[in-house]
Protein backbone atom coordinates (compact mmCIF):
# COMPACT_ATOMS: atom_id res chain seq x y z
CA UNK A 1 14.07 -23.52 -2.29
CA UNK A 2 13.92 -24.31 1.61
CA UNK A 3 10.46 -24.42 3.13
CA UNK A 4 10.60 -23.04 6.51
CA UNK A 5 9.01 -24.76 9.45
CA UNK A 6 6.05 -23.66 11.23
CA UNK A 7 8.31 -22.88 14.87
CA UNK A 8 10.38 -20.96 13.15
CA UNK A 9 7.73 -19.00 10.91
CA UNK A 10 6.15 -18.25 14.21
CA UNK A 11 8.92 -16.79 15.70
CA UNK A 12 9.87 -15.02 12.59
CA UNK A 13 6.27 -13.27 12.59
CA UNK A 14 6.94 -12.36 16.49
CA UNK A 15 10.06 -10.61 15.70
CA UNK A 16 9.00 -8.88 12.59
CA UNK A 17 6.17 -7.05 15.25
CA UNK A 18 8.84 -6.87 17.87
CA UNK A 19 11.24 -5.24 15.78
CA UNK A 20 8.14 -3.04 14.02
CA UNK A 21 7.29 -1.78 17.58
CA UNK A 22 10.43 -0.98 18.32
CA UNK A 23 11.74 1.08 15.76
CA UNK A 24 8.29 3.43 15.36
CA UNK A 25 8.68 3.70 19.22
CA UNK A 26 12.31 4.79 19.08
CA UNK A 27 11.59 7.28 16.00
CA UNK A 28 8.10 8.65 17.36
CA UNK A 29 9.76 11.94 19.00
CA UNK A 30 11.66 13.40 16.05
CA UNK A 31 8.94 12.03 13.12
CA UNK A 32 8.74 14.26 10.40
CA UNK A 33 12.07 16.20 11.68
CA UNK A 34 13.93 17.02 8.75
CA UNK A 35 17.67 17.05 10.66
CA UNK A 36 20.33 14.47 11.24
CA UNK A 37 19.40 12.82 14.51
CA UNK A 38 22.26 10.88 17.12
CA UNK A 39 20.39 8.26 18.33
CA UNK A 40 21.82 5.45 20.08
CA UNK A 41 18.68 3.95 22.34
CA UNK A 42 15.22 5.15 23.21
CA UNK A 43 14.72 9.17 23.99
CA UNK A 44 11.26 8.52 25.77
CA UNK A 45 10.07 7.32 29.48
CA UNK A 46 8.52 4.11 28.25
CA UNK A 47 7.37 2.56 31.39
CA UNK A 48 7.05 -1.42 29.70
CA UNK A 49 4.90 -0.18 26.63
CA UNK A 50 5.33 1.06 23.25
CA UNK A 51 4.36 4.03 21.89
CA UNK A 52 1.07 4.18 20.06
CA UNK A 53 1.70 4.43 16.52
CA UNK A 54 -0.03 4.05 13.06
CA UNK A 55 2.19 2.41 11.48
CA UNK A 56 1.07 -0.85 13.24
CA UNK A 57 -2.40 -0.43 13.78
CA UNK A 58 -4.09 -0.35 10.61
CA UNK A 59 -2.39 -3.59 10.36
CA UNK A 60 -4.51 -4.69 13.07
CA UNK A 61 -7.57 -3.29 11.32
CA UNK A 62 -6.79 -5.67 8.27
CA UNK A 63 -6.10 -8.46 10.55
CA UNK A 64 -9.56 -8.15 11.41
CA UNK A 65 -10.99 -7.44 7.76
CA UNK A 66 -9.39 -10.97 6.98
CA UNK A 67 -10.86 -13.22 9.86
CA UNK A 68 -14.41 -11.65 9.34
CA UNK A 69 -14.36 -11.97 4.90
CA UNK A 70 -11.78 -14.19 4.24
CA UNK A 71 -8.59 -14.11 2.54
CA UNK A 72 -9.79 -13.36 -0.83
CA UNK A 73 -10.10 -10.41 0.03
CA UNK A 74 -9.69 -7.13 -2.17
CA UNK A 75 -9.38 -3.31 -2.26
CA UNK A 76 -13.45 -2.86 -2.48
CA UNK A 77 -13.56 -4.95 0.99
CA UNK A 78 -10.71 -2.99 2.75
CA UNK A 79 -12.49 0.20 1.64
CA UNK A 80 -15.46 -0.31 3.71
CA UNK A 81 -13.08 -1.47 6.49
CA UNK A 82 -10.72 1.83 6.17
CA UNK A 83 -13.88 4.21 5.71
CA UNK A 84 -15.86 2.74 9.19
CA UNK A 85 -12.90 2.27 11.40
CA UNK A 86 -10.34 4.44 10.42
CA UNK A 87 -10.25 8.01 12.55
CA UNK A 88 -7.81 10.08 10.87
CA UNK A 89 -8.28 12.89 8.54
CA UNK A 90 -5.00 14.24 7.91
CA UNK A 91 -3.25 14.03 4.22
CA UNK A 92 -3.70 10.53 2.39
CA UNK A 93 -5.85 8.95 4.85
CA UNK A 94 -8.35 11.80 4.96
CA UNK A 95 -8.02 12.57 0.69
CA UNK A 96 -9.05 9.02 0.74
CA UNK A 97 -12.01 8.67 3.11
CA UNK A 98 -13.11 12.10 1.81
CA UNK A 99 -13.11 10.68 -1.96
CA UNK A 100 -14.72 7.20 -0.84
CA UNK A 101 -17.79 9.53 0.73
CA UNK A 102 -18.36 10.88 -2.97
CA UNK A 103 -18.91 7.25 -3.76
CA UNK A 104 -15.06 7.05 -6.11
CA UNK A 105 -13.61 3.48 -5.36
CA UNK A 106 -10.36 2.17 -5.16
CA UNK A 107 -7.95 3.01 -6.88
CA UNK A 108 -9.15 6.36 -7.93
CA UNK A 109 -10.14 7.28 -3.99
CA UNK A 110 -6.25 6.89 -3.97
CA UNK A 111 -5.45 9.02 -6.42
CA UNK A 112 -7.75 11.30 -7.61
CA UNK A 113 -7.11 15.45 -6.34
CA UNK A 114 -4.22 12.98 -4.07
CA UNK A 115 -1.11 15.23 -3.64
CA UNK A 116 0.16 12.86 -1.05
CA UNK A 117 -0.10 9.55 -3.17
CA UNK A 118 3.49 9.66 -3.58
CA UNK A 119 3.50 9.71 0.30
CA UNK A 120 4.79 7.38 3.16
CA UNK A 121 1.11 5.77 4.31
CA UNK A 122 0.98 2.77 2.50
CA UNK A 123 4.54 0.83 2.96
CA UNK A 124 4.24 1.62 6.44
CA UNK A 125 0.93 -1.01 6.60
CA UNK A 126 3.16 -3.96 4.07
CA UNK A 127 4.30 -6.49 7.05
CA UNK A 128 1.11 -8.17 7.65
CA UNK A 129 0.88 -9.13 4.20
CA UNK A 130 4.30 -10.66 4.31
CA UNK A 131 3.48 -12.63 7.21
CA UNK A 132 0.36 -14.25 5.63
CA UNK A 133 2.43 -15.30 2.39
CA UNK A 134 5.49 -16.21 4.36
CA UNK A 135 8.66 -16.82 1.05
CA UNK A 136 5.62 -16.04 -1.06
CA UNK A 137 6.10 -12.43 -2.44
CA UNK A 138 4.59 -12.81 -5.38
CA UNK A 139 1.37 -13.44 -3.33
CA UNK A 140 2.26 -11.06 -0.81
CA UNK A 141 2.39 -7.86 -3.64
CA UNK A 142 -0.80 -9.16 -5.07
CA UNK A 143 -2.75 -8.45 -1.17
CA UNK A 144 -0.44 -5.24 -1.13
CA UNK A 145 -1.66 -3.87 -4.26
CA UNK A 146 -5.19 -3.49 -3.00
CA UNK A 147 -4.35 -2.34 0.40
CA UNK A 148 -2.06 0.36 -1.43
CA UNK A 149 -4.70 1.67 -4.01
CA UNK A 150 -6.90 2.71 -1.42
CA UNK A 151 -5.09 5.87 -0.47
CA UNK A 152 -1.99 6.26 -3.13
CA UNK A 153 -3.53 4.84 -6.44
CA UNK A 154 -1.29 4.97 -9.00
CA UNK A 155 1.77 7.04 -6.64
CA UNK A 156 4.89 6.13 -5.46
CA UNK A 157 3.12 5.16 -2.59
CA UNK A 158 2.03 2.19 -4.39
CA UNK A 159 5.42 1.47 -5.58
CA UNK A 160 6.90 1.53 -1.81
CA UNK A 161 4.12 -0.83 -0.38
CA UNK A 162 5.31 -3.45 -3.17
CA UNK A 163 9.13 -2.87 -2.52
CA UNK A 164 8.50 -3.36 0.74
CA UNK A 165 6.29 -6.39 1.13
CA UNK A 166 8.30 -8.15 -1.30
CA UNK A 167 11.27 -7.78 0.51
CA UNK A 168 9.23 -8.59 3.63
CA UNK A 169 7.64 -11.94 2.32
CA UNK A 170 11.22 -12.87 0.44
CA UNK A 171 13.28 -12.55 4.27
CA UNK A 172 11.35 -15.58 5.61
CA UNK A 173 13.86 -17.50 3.09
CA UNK A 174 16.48 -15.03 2.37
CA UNK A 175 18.92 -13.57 5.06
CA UNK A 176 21.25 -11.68 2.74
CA UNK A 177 20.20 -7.95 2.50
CA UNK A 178 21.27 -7.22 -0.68
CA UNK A 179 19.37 -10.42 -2.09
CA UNK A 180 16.53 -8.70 -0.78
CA UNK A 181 16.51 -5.25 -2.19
CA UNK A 182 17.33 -6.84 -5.37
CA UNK A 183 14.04 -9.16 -5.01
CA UNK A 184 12.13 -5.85 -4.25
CA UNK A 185 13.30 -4.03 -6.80
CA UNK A 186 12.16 -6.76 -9.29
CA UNK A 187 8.52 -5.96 -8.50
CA UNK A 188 8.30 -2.54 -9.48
CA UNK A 189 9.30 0.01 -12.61
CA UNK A 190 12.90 0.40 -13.04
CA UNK A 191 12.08 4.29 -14.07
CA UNK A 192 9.83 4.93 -10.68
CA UNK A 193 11.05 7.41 -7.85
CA UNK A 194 11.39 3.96 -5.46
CA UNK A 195 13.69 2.24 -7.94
CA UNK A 196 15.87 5.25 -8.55
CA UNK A 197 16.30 6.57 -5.39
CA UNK A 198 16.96 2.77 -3.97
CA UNK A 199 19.60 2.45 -6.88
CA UNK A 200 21.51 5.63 -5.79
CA UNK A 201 21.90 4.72 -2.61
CA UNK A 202 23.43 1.09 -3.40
CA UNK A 203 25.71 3.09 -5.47
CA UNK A 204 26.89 5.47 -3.02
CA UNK A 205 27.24 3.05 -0.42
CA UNK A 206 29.22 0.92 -2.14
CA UNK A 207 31.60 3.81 -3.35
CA UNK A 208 32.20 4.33 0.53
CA UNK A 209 30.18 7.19 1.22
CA UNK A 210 28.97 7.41 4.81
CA UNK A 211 25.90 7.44 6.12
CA UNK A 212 25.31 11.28 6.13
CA UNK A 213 26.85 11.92 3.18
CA UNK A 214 24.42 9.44 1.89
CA UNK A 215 21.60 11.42 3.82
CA UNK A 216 22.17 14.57 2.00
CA UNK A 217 22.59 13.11 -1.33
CA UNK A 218 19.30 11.95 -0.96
CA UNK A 219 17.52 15.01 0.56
CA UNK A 220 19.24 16.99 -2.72
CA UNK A 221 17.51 14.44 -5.55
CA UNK A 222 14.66 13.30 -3.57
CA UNK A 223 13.12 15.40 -1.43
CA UNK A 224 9.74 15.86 -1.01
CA UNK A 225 8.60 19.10 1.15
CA UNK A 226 9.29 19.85 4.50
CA UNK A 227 6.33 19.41 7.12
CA UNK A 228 3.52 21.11 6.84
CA UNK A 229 5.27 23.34 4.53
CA UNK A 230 6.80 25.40 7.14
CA UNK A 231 10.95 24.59 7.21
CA UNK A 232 11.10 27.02 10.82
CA UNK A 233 8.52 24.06 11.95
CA UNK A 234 10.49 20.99 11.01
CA UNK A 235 13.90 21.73 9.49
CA UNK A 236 16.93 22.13 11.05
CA UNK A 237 18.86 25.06 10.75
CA UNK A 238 22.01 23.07 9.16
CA UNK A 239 19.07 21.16 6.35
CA UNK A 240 17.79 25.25 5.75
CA UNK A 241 21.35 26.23 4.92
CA UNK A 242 21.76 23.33 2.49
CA UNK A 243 18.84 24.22 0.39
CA UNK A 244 16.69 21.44 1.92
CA UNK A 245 13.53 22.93 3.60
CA UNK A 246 11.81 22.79 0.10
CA UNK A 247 10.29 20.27 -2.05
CA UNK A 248 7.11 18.81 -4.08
CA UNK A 249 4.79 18.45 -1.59
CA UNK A 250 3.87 14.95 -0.69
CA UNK A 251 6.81 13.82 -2.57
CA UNK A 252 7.79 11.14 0.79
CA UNK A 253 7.89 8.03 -0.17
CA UNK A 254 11.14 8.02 -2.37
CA UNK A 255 13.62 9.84 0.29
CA UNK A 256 12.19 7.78 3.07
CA UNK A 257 12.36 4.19 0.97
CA UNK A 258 16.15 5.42 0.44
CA UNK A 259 16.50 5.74 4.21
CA UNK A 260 15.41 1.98 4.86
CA UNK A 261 17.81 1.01 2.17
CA UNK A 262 20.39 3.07 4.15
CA UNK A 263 19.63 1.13 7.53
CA UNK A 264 19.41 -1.82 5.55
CA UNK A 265 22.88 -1.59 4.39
CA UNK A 266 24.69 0.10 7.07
CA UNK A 267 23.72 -2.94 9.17
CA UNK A 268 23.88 -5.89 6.97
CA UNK A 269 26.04 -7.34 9.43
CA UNK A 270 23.59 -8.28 11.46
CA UNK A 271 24.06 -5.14 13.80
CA UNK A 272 20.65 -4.42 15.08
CA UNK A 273 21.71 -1.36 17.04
CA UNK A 274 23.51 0.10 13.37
CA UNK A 275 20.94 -0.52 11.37
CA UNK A 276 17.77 0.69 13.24
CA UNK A 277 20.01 4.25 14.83
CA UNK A 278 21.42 4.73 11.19
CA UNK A 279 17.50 4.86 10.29
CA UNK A 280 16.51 6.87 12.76
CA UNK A 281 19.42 9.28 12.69
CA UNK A 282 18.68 10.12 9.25
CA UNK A 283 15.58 12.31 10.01
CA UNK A 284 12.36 12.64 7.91
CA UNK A 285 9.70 9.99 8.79
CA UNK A 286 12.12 8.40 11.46
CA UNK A 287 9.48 6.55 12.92
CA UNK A 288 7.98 4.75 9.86
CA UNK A 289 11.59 4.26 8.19
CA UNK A 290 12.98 2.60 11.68
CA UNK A 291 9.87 0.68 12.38
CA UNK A 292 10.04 -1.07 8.42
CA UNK A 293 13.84 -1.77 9.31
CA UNK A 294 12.96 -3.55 12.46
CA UNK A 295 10.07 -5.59 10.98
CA UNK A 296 12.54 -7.09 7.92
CA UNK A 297 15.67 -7.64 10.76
CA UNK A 298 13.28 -9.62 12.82
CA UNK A 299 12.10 -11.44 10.22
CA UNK A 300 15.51 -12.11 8.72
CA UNK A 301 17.40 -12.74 12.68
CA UNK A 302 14.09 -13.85 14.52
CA UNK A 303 13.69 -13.09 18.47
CA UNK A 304 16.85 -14.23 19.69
CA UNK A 305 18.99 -12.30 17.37
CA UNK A 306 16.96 -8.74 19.06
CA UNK A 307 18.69 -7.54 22.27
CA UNK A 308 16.88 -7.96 24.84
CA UNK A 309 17.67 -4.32 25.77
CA UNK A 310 15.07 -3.18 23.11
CA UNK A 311 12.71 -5.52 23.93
CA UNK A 312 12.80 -5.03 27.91
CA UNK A 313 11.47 -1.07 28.02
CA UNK A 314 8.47 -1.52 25.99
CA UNK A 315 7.25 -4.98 26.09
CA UNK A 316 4.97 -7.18 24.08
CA UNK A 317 1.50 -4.34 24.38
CA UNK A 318 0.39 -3.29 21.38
CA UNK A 319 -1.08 0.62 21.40
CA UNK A 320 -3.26 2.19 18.80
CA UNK A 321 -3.58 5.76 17.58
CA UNK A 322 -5.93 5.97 14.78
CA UNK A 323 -8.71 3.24 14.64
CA UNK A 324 -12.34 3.91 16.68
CA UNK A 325 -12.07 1.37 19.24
CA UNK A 326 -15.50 2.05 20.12
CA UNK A 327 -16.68 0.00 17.43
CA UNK A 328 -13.43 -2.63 17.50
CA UNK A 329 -13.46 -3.10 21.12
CA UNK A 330 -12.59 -6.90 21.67
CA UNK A 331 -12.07 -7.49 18.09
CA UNK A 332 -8.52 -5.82 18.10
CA UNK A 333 -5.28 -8.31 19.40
CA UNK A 334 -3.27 -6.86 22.54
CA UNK A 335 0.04 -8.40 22.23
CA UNK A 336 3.10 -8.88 20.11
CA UNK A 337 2.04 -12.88 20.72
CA UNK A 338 -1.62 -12.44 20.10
CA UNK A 339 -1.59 -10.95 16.90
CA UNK A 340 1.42 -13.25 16.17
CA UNK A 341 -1.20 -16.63 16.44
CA UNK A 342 -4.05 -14.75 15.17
CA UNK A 343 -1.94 -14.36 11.42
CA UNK A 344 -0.74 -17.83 11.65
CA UNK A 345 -4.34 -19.22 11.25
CA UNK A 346 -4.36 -16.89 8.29
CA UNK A 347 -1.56 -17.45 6.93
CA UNK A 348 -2.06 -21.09 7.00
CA UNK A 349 -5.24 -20.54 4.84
CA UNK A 350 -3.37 -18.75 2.36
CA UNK A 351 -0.48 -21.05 2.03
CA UNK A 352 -2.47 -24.03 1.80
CA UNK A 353 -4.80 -22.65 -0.88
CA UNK A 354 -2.22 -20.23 -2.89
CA UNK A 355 0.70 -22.20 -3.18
CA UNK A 356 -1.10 -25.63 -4.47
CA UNK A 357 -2.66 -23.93 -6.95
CA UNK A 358 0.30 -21.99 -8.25
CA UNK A 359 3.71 -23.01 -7.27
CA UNK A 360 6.95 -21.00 -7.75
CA UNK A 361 10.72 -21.36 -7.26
CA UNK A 362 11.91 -17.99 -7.41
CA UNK A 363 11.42 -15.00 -4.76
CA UNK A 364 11.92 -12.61 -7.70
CA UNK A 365 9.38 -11.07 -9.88
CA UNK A 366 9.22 -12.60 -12.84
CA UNK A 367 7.76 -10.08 -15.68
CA UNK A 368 4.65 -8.98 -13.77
CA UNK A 369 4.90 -5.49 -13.46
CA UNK A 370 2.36 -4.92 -16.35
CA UNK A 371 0.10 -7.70 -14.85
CA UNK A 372 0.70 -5.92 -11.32
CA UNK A 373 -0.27 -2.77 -12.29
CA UNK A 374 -2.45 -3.15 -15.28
CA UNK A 375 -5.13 -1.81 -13.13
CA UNK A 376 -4.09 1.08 -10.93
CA UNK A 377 -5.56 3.88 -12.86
CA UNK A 378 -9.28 2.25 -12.95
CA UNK A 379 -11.34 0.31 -10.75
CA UNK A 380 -12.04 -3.26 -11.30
CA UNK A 381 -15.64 -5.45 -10.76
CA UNK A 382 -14.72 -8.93 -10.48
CA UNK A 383 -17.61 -11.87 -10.68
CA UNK A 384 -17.35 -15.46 -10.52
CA UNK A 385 -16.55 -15.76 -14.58
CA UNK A 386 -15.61 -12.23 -15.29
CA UNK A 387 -13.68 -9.12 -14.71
CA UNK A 388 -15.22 -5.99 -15.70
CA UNK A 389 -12.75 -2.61 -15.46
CA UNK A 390 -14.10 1.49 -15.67
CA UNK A 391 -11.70 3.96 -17.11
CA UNK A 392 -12.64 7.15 -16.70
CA UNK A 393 -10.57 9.01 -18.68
CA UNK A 394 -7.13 11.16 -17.97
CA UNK A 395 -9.57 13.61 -15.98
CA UNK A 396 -11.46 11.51 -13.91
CA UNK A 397 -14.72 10.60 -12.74
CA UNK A 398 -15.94 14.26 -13.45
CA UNK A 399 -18.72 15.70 -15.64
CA UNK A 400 -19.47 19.20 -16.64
CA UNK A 401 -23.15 20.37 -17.73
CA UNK A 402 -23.23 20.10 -21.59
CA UNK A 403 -20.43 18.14 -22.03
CA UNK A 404 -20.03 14.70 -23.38
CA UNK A 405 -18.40 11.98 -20.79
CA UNK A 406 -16.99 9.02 -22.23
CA UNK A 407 -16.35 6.32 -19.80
CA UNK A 408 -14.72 2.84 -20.99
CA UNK A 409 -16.28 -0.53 -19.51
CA UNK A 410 -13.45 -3.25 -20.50
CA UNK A 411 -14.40 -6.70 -20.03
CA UNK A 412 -12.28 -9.89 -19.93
CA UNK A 413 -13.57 -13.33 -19.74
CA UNK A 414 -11.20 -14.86 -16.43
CA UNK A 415 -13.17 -18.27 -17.01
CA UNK A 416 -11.18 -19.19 -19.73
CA UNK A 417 -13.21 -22.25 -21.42
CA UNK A 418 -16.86 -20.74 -22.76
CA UNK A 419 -17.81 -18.70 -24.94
CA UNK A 420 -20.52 -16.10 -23.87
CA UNK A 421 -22.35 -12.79 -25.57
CA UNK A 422 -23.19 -10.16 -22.42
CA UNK A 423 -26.28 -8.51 -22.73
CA UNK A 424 -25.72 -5.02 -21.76
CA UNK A 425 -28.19 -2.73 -20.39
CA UNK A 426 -27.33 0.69 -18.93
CA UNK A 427 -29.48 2.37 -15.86
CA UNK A 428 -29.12 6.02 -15.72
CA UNK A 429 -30.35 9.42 -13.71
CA UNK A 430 -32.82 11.67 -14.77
CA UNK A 431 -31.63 14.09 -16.76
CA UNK A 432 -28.74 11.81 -18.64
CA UNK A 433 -28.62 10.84 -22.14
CA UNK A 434 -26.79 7.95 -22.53
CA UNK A 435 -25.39 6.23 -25.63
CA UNK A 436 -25.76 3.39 -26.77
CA UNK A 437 -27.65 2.21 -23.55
CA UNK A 438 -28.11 -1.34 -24.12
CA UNK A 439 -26.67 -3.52 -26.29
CA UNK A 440 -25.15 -7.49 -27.12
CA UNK A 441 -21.41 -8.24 -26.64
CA UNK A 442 -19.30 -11.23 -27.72
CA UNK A 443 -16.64 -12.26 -24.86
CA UNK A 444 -14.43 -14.92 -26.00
CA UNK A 445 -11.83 -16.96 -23.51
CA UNK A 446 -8.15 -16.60 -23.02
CA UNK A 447 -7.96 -13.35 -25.41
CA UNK A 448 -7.69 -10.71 -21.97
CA UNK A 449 -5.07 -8.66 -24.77
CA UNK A 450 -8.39 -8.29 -27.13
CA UNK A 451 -10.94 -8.51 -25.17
CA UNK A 452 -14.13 -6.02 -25.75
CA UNK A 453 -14.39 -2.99 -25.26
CA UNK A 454 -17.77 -0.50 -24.58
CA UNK A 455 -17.54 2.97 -25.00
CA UNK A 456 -20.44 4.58 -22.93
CA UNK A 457 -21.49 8.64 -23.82
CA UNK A 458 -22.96 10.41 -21.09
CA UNK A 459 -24.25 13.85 -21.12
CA UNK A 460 -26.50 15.92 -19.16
CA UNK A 461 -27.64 19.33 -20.25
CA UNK A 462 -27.53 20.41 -16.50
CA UNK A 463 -25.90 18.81 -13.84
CA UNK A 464 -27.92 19.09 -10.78
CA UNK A 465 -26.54 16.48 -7.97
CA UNK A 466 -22.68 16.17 -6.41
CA UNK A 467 -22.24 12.76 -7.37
CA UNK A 468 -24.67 10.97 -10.00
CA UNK A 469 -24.63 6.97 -10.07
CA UNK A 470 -25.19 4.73 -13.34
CA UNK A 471 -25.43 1.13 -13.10
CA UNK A 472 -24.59 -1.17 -16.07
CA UNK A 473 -26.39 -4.31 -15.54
CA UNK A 474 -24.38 -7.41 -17.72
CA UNK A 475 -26.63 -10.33 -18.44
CA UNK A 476 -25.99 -13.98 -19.94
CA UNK A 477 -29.16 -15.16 -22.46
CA UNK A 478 -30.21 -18.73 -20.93
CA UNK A 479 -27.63 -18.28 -18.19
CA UNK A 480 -28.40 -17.38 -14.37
CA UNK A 481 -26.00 -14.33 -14.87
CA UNK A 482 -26.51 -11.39 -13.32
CA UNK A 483 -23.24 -8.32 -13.04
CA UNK A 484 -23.98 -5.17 -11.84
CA UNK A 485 -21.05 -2.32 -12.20
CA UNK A 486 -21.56 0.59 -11.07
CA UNK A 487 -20.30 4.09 -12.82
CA UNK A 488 -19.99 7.20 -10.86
CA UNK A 489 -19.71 10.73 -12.04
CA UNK A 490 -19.08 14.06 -9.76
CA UNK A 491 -20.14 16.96 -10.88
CA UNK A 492 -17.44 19.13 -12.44
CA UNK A 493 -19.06 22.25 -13.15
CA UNK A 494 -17.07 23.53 -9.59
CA UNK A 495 -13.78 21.44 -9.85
CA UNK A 496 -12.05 22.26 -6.33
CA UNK A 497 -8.63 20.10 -6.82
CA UNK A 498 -7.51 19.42 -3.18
């Protein structure tokens, strides 16, 4: 498999924000417009900037959250990042900030009372992973996951950040579109909503459907709800006739994934103009769906194979929407070129250190979707010798007064060569009976498929507090060892689901 050389990667990484910037710019004014559009250029007065637009600038956020902790790092890190810098409140974003304040981590602030997990937030955020493991997808889903957990959990949401990044991360070697779906595809669940709704569209376009025909078939198996829930709001009269204004709400991420596929296709020639308007012009999260579309051409074609015509009314800027710049002022790049250098450094760091540890000749995913996703429905502690999960249960982190809570610690020796028993001790609030609160446990290397298991009971006879903390404290007998993981239960005597 080709390498690709550092000019070109550069360029590469300028067009993928070029082409990012413009499609979220040219789809901005009919987001969340559930109607066939007829775009053919920009709607908006642009004046030599781009529109401000979230769909880039949490990007930037992460760009920062890697310079200041390095690049190992994970969902727990990103949290902290997305909880102190991120403004918005609305759907996923908010569900997630508003579950991280309880004290839930990642992935269950992602998906626990989530109704928009299944939502468009998270593939919208995949490019700057792809440009720090440049022809390296299977490195570029693993930094994906945790950004994706924090906000859709275990959702399709999840499933459309991976799709995406991989084909992302794959284009820096591949040109040919359809060897690129196929390589995203390979990183996720052949039964998801991603998978299935990517796979009828391939279908249809190859039986020589057209592009709006192709629209509606999706809006009839996919849909998710119309904005806001109001159809008079968002929904053309045309989509209201067809049966289309209702849906599962927060069902987005399928319908719109199909829609990139769409552009994708419909411009696999190489026709920028087709493939970005085609996107566009098939309504629902225009912006985000046009603005992914433009990130993998540019990667794919580079700058020169952009018209300049696109490029010309809105410039190299970069505008924010959604991030206090209060607190980020000077930290944050300001152009297409900026933030371009700023990733190579990164991305340097990453290849250097990834990819002589663990080489690989194929872009496609290679059996990985358990080890992928192993994790989504539990948080995970990880020390310098060990990796300690918390499963909560099918119901979550909540506890009613009287009731017994079982919570599952699973532990798995990643050190692979000694041999160690884990002194267990567990620290509780007043009021809780816990069982069995301390104990000794026998970890053994390179058996993750059998590796121990604690079952902790925890009851208390009235639940007082909103959120009560336990800390289970893991030590090593002669050993410096010290691993602290912590165990968080809300109080479920009023369950409000959101």
């Amino acid at each position: 498999m080709a390498n690709i050389n550092k000019k070109e990667y550069i360029d590469k990484v300028a067009a993928c924000w070029l082409g990012k910037n413009i499609g979220g710019t040219l789809g901005m004014p009919v987001e969340w417009k559930r109607q066939v559009n007829n775009f053919t250029f920009y709607s908006q007065e642009l004046n030599g900037d781009p529109v401000p637009n979230d769909d880039l600038d949490i990007q930037l956020l992460w760009l920062v959250a890697l310079e200041e902790q390095g690049i190992n790092i994970d969902a727990h890190v990103l949290c902290e990042y997305w909880n102190l810098y991120l403004t918005p409140h609305w759907m996923e974003y908010g569900i997630s900030k508003s579950n991280m304040r309880q004290g839930i981590p990642a992935p269950l602030c992602g998906s626990f009372n989530n109704k928009f997990k299944h939502s468009c937030g998270a593939f919208i955020r995949s490019e700057i992973w792809a440009c720090i493991a440049p022809g390296r997808p299977d490195i570029a889903v693993k930094y994906a996951y945790e950004d994706a957990i924090i906000d859709h959990g275990d959702g399709e949401g999840l499933y459309a950040e991976i799709f995406c990044v991989a084909m992302e991360s794959a284009a820096f070697l591949e040109s040919d579109v359809r060897e690129l779906i196929k390589i995203g595809l390979s990183y996720i669940p052949e039964d998801c909503g991603i998978s299935k709704a990517t796979n009828a569209v391939i279908e249809a376009h190859d039986s020589g459907m057209s592009w709006q025909e192709i629209r509606d078939l999706v809006l009839r198996d996919f849909r998710g709800h119309t904005h806001f829930g109001e159809p008079q709001f968002a929904t053309s009269q045309e989509d209201i006739e067809k049966g289309f204004y209702d849906g599962e709400i927060g069902y987005d991420a399928p319908s719109n994934i199909a829609f990139v596929v769409l552009g994708l296709l419909y411009g696999e020639d190489g026709d920028f103009d087709k493939m970005i308007c085609t996107t566009v012009n098939c309504g629902e999260d225009a912006d985000c769906t046009a603005a992914t579309v433009g990130a993998i051409y540019g990667i794919i074609h580079g700058t020169k194979g952009i018209p300049e015509k696109w490029i010309t009314p809105i410039g190299r800027n970069l505008k924010t929407c959604c991030l206090n710049l209060g607190e980020l002022q000077g930290l944050l790049p300001e152009t297409v070129d900026e933030l371009t250098e700023r990733i190579t450094k990164i991305a340097e760091q990453v290849i250097s250190r990834r990819q002589a540890l663990n080489k690989r000749e194929s872009l496609f995913g290679q059996n990985e979707h358990e080890d992928i996703y192993k994790n989504s429905n539990k948080p995970v502690y990880k020390f310098p010798f060990y990796s300690i999960g918390v499963y909560y249960g099918d119901k979550g982190p909540y506890a009613k007064s009287g009731e017994e809570k079982k919570v599952k610690l699973l532990i798995n020796n990643t050190y692979g060569k000694v041999q160690a028993n884990l002194s267990v001790k567990v620290y509780a609030p007043d009021n809780w009976q816990v069982f069995p609160q301390q104990g000794l446990v026998p970890c053994f290397p390179g058996m993750e498929r059998h590796s121990p298991e604690i079952e902790l009971k925890l009851q208390s006879d009235c639940i007082t507090n909103s959120s009560n903390r336990f800390v289970v404290e893991f030590t090593i007998e002669g050993r410096p060892t010290l691993m602290h993981v912590p165990i968080n239960l809300l109080n479920g005597d009023m369950n409000i689901n959101v």
